[in-house]
Protein backbone atom coordinates (compact mmCIF):
# COMPACT_ATOMS: atom_id res chain seq x y z
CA UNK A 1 31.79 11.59 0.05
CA UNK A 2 28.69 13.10 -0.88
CA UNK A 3 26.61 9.56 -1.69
CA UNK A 4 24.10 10.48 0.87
CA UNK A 5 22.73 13.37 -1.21
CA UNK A 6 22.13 10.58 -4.34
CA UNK A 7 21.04 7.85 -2.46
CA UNK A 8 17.29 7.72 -2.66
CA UNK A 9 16.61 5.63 -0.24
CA UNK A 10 14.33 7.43 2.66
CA UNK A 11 13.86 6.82 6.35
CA UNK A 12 10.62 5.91 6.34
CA UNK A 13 10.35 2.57 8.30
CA UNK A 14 8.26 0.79 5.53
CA UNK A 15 10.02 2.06 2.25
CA UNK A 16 12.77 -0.72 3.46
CA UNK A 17 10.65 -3.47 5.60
CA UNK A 18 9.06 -5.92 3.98
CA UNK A 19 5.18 -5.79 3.95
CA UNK A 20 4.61 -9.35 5.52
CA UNK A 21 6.76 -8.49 8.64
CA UNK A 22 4.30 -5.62 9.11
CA UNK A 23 1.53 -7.92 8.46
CA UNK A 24 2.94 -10.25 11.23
CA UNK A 25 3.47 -7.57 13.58
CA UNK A 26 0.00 -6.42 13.37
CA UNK A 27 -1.96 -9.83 13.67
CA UNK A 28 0.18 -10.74 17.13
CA UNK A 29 -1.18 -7.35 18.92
CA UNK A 30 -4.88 -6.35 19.72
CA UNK A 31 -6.49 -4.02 17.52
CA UNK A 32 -6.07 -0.47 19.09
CA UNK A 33 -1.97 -0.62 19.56
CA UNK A 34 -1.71 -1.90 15.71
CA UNK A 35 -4.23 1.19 14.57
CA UNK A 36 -1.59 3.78 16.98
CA UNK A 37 1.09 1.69 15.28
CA UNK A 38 -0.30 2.19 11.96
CA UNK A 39 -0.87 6.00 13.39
CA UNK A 40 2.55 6.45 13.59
CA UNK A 41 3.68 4.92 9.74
CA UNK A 42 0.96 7.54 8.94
CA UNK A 43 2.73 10.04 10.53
CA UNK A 44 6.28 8.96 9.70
CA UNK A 45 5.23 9.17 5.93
CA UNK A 46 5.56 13.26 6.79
CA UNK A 47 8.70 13.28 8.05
CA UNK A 48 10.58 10.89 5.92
CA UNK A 49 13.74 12.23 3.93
CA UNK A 50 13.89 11.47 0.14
CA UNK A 51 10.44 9.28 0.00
CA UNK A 52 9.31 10.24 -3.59
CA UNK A 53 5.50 11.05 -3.96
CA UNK A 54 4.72 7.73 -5.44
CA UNK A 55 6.06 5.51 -2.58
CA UNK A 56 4.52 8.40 -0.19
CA UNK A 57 0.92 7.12 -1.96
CA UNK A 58 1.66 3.75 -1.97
CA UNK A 59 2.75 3.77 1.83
CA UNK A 60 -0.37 5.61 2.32
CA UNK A 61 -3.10 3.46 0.86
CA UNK A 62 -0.89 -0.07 1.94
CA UNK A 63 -1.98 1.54 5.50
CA UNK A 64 -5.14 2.32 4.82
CA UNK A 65 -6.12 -0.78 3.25
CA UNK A 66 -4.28 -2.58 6.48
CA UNK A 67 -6.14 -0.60 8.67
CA UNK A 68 -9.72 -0.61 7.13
CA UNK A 69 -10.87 -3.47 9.27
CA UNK A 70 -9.04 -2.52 12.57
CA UNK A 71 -10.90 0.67 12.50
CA UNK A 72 -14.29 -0.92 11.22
CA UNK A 73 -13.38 -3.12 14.52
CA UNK A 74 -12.92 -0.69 16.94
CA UNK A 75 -15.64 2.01 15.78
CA UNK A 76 -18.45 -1.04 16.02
CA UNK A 77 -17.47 -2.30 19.37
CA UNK A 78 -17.47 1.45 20.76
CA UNK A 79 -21.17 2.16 19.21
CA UNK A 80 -22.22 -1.41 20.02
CA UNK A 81 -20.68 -2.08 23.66
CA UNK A 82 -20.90 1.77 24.98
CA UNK A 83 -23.08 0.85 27.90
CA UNK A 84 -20.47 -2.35 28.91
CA UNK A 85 -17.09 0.04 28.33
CA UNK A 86 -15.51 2.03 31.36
CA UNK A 87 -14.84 5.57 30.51
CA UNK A 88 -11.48 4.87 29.83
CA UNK A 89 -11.98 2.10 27.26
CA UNK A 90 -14.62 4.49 25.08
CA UNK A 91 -11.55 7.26 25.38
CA UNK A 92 -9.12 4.59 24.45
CA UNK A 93 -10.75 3.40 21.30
CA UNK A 94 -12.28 7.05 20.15
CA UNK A 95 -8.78 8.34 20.82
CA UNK A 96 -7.13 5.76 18.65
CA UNK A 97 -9.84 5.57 15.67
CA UNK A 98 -9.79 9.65 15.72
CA UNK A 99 -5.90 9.60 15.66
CA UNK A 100 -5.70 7.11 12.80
CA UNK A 101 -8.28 8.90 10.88
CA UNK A 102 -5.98 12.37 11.78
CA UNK A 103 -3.51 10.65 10.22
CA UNK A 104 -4.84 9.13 7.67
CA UNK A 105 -5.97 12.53 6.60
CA UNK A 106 -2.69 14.25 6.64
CA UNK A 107 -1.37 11.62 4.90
CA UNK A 108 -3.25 11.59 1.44
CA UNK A 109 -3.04 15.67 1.78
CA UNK A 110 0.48 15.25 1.88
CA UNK A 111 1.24 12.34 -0.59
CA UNK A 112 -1.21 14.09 -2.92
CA UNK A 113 0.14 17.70 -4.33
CA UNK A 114 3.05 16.09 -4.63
CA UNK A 115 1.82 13.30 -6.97
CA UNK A 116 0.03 16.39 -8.58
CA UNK A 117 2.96 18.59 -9.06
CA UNK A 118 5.61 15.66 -10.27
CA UNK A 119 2.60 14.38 -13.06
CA UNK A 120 3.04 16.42 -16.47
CA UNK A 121 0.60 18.99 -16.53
CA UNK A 122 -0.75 19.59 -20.13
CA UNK A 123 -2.52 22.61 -20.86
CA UNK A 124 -6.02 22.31 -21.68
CA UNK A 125 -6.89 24.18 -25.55
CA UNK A 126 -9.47 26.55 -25.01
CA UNK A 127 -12.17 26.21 -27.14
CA UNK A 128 -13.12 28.29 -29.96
CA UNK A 129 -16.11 30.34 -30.30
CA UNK A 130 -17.23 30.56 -34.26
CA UNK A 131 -17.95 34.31 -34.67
């Protein structure tokens, strides 16, 4: 009756989806909706029921590792091509590289007290003074 409560499976859409599918998923779009779809793991990672601190990290660096080169992608082409974009496209591509680095940012705060507090904390020994 009450398996739910044991279960430790979590919500979060990548604790259960294989890591290639997202790779697949990513390569078939253009770079700024697979950064806001990265965004959103990001932000899902916050939200998700009964993800352990460990998989939290894990989720969290998979991204940011993923994502590295589709934000190195999209910050160079708005420096380099600011004079060629409409206004639109330099919103569109600040919006999504400020959004993913938002995330990003929450992210590792979130995933990292928690690593912190679940760790065994041993005391430090003070040292002595000779007196």
């Amino acid at each position: 009756m009450l398996r739910w409560i044991k279960s430790g499976k979590s919500d979060h859409p990548l604790d259960a989806k294989a890591v290639d599918t997202l790779m697949q998923e990513l390569d078939s779009k253009d770079a700024v909706p697979a950064l806001e779809q990265i965004s959103a793991y990001l932000d899902a990672v916050k939200t998700a029921d009964n993800l352990k601190p460990g998989r939290a990290l894990e989720i969290v660096d998979l991204l940011d590792r993923t994502a590295r080169p589709l934000q190195r992608r999209l910050t160079q082409d708005y420096i380099a091509e600011t004079h060629r974009l409409t206004k639109f496209q330099k919103a569109r591509l600040w919006a999504s590289v400020h959004n993913y680095a938002t995330q990003l940012t929450e992210g590792y705060r979130f995933a990292s007290p928690s690593m912190r507090s679940a760790q065994s904390v041993r005391p430090r020994s003070s040292p002595t003074c000779p007196a």
